[in-house]
N, C-alpha and C. Protein backbone atom coordinates (compact mmCIF):
# COMPACT_ATOMS: atom_id res chain seq x y z
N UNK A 1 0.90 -7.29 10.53
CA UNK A 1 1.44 -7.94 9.34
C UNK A 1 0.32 -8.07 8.31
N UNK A 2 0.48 -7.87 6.82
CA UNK A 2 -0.08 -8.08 6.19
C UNK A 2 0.55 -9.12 4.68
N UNK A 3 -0.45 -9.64 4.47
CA UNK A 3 -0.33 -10.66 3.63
C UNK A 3 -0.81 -10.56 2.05
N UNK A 4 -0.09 -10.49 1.18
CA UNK A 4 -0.92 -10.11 -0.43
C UNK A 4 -0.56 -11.34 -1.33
N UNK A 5 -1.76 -11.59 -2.39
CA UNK A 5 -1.01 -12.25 -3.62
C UNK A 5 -0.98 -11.57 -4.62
N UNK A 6 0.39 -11.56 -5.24
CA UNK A 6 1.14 -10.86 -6.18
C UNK A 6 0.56 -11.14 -7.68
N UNK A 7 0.34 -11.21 -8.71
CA UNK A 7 0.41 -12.00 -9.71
C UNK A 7 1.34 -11.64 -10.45
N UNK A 8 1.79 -12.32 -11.84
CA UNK A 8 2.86 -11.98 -12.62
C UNK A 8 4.70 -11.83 -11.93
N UNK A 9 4.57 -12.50 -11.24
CA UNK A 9 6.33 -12.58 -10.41
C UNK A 9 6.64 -14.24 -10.77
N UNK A 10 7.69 -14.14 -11.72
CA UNK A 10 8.12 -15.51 -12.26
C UNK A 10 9.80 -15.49 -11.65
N UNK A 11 10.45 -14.59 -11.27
CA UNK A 11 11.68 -14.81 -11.25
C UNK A 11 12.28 -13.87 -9.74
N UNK A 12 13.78 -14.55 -9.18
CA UNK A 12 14.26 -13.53 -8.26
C UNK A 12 14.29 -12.47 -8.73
N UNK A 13 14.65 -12.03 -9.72
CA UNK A 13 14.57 -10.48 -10.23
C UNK A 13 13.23 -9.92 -9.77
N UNK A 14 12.42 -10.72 -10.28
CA UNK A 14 11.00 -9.72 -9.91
C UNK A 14 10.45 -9.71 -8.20
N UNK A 15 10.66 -10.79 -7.76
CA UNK A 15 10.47 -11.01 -6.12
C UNK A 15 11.19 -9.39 -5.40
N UNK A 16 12.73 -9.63 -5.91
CA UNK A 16 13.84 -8.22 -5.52
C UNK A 16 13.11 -6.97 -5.67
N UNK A 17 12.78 -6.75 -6.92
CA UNK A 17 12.30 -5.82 -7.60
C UNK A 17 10.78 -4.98 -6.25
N UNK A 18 10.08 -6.38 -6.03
CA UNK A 18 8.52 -6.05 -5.46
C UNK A 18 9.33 -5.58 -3.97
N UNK A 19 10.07 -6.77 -3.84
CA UNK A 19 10.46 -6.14 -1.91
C UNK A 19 11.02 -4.67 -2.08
N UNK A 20 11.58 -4.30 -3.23
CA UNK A 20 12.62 -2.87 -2.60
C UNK A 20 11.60 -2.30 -2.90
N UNK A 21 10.27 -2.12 -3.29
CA UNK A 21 9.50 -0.85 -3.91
C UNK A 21 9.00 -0.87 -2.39
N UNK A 22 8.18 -1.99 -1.77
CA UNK A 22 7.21 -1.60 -0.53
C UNK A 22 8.26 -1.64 0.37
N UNK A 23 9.40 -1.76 0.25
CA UNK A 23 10.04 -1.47 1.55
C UNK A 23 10.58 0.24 1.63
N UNK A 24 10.53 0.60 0.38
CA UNK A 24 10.75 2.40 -0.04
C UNK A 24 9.56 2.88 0.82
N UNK A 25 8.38 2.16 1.14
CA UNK A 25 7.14 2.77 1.01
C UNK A 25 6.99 3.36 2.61
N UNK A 26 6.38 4.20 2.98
CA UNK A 26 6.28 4.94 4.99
C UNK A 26 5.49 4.12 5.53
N UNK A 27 5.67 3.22 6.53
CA UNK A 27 5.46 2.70 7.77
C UNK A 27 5.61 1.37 7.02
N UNK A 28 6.84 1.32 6.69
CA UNK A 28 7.13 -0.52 6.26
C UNK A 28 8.21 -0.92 7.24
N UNK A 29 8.12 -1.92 8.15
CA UNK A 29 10.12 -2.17 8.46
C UNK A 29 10.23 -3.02 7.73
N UNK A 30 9.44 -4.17 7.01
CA UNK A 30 10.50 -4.90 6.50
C UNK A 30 8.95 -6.11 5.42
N UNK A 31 9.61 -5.92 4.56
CA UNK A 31 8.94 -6.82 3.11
C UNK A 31 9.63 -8.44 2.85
N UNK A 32 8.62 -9.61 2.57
CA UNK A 32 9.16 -10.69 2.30
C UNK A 32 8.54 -11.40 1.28
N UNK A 33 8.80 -11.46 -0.21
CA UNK A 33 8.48 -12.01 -0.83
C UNK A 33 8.73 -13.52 -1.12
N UNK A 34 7.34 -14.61 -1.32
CA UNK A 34 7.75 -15.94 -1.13
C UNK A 34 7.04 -16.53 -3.25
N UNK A 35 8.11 -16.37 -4.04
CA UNK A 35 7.77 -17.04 -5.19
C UNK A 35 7.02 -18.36 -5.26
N UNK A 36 6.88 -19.49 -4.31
CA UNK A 36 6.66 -20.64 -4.68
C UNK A 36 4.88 -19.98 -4.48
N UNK A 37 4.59 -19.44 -3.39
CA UNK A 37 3.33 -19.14 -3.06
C UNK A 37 2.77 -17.90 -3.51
N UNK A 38 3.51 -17.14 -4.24
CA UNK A 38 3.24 -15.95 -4.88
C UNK A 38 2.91 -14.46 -3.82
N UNK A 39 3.21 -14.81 -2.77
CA UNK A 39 2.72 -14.20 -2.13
C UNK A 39 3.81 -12.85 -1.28
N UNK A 40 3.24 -11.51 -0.60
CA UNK A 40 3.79 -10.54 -0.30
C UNK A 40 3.91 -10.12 0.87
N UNK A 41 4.45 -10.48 1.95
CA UNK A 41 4.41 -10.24 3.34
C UNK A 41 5.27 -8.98 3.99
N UNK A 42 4.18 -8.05 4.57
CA UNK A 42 4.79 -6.52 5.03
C UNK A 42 4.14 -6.55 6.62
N UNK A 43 5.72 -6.26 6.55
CA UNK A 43 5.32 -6.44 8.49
C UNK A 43 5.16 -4.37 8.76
N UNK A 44 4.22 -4.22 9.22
CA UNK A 44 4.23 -2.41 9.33
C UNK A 44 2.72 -2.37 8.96
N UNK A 45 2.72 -1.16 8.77
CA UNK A 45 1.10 -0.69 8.23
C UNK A 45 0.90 0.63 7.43
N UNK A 46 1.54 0.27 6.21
CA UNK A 46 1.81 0.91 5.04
C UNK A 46 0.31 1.29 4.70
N UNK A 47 0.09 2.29 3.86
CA UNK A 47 -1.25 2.34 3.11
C UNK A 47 -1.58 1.58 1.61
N UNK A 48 -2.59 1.18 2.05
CA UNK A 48 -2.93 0.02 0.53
C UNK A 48 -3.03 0.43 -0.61
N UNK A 49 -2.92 1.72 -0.44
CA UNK A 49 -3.47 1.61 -1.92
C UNK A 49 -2.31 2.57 -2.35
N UNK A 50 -1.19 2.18 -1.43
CA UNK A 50 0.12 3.06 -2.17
C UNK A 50 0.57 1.21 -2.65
N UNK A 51 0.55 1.08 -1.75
CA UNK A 51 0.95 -0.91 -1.93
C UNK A 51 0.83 -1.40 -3.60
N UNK A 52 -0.56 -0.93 -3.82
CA UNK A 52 -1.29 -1.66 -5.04
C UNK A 52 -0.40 -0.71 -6.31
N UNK A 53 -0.26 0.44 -5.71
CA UNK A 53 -0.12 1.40 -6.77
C UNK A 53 1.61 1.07 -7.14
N UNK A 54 2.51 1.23 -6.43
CA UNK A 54 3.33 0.28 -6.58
C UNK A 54 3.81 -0.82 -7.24
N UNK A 55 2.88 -1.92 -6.73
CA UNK A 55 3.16 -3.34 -7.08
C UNK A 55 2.75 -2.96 -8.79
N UNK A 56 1.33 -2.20 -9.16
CA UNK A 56 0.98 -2.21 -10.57
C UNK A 56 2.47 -1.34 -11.76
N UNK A 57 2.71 -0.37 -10.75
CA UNK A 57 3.67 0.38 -11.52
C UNK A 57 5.25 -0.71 -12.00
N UNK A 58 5.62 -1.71 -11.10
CA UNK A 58 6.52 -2.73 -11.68
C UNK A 58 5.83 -3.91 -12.58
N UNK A 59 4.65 -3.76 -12.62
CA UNK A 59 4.18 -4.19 -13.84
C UNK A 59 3.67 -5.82 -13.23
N UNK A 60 2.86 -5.39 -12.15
CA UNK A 60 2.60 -6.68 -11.31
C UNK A 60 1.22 -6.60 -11.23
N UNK A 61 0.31 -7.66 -10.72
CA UNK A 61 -1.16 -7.18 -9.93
C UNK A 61 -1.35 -7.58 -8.55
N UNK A 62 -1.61 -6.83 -7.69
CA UNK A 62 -2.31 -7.17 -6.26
C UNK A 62 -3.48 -7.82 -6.48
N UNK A 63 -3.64 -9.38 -5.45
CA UNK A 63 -4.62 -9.81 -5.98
C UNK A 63 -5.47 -9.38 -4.59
């Protein structure tokens, strides 16, 4: 399991938005985004720096 903080996610839209991209992503089963804590939880072992590349392309930052 890995654990990220997101920045720039103010709304369910954008939480939705972050889970369906890393859950598109190869060796994810399953993404949980938590708004109060900003934070990105991927159970699998995706590569990071598809993760980052991702999260930046919806217009987010990996912190």
């Amino acid at each position: 399991m890995q654990i990220f903080k997101v920045e720039g996610m103010t709304c369910q839209h954008c939480a939705k938005s972050v889970k369906e991209v890393i859950e598109a992503l190869p060796n994810v089963d399953e993404a949980t985004v938590d708004l109060d804590t900003k934070t990105l939880t991927i159970k699998g072992n995706p590569d990071h720096s598809a993760v980052k590349a991702v999260i930046e392309e919806e217009g987010y930052k990996l912190i």
